[in-house]
Protein backbone atom coordinates (compact mmCIF):
# COMPACT_ATOMS: atom_id res chain seq x y z
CA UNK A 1 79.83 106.19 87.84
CA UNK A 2 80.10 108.73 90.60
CA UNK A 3 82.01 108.95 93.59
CA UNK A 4 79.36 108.05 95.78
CA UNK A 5 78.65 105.30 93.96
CA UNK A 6 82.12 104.14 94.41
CA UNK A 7 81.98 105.16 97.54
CA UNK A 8 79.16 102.97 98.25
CA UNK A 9 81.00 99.52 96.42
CA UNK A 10 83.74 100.01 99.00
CA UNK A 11 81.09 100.57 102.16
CA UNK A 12 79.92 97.21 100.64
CA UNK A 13 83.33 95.03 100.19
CA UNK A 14 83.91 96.28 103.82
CA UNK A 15 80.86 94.91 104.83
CA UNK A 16 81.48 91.49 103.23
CA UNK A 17 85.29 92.04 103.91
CA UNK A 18 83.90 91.89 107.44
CA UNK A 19 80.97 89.24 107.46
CA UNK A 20 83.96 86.80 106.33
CA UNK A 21 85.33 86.36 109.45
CA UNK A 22 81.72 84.70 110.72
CA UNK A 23 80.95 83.02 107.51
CA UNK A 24 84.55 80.58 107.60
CA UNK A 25 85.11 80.62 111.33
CA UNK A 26 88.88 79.26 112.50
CA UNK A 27 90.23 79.50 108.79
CA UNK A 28 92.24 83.20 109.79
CA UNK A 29 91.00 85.51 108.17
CA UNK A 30 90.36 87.95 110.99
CA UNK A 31 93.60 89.80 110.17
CA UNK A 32 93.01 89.68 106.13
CA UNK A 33 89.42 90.71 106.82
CA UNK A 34 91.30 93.72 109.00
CA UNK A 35 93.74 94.80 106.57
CA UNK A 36 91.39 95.03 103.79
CA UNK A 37 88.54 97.01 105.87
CA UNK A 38 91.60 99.20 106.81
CA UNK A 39 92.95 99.73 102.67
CA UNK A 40 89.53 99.82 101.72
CA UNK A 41 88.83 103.54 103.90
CA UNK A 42 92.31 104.34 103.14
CA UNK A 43 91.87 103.79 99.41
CA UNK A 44 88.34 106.02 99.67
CA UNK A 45 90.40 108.70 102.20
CA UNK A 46 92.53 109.28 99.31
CA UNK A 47 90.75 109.10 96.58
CA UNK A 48 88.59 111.89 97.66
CA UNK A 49 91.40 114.06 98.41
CA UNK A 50 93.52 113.61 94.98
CA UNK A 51 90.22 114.67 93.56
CA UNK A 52 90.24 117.75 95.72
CA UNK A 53 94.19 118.29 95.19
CA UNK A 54 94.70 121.92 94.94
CA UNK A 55 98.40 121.50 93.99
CA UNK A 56 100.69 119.10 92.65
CA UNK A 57 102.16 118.40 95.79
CA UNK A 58 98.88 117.72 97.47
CA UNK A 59 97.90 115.44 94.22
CA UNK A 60 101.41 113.44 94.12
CA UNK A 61 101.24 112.58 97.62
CA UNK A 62 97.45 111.07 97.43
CA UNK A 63 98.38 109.42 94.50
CA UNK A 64 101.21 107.85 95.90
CA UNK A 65 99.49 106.76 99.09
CA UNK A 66 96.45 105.46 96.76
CA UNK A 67 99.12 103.27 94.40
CA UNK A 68 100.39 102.03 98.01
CA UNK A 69 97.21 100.73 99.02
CA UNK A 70 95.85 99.38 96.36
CA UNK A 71 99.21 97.69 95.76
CA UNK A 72 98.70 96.17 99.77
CA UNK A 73 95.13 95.56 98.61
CA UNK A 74 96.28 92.94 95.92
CA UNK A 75 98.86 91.34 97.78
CA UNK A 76 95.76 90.75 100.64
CA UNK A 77 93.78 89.42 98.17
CA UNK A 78 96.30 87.41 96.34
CA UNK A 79 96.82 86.10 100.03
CA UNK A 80 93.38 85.39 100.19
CA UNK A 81 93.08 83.60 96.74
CA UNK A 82 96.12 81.37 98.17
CA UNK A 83 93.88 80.58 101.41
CA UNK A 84 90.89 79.39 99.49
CA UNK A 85 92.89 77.13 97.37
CA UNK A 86 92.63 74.57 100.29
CA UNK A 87 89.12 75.17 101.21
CA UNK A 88 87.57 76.19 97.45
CA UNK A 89 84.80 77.99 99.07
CA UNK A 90 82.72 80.01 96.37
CA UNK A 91 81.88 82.32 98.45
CA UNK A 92 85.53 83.94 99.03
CA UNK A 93 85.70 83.51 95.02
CA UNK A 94 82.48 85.94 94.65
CA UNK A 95 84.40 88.00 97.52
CA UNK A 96 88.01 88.08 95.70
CA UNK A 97 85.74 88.62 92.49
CA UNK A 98 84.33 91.89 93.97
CA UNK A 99 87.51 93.08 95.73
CA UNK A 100 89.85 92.89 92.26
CA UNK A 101 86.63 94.93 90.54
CA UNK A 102 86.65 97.12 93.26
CA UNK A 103 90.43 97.76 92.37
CA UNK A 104 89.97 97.94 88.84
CA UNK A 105 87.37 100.56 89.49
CA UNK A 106 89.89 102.56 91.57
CA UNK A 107 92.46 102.18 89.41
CA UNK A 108 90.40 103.39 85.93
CA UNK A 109 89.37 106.52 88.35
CA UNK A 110 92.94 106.94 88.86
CA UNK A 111 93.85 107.40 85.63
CA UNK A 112 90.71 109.05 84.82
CA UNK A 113 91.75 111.79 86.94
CA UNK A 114 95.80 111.87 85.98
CA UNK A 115 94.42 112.36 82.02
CA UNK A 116 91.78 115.32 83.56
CA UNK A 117 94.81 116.71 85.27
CA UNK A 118 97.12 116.58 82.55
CA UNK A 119 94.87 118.05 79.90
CA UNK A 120 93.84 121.07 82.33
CA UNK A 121 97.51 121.49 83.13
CA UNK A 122 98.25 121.40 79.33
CA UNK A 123 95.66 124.11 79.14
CA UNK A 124 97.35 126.26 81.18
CA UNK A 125 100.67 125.69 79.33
């Protein structure tokens, strides 16, 4: 899987991340559907630049900021799981369903790219 195909599965939760708020109307999620747009870019801001890190400064602090958001991200969605308890709507289950794959995803890359890292830095050594 490539960037831009990760890239693209985030452009899409965003889209259903935002189609949520019309779909359940008066059930609040306007500000969940927010936050998780808003970690969503973050999560794709970042990723891109640990990628790009030239130093280990530059890498520590996008890694950082990515383990931040993605920890927000969970604790939206585990918010959102809570929600749906009282109105068991499939649809935010195919939605939560997506969003903790789209984590997953992130998180694999993450240590995709600390074991890349590490091995090149061992290389060096």
């Amino acid at each position: 899987m490539t960037l831009q195909d990760i890239q693209k599965r985030n452009e899409h939760f965003q889209g259903k991340a935002a189609a949520l708020v019309d779909l359940i109307p008066g059930a609040g999620l306007l500000d969940i559907s927010t936050a998780l747009i808003r970690s969503a870019r973050v999560i794709d801001k970042y990723m891109v630049q640990l990628i790009h890190a030239a130093n280990e400064k530059q890498f520590q602090q996008a890694m950082n900021l990515i383990e931040e958001e993605l920890d927000e991200t969970v604790y939206i969605l585990d918010r959102m799981d809570m929600k749906n308890k009282k109105y068991k709507l499939k649809v935010l289950e195919n939605f939560l369903k997506q969003g903790y794959e789209l984590l997953s995803i992130y998180s694999l890359c993450c240590d995709h790219i600390i074991s890349k890292r590490v091995s090149k830095d061992e290389e060096v050594i």
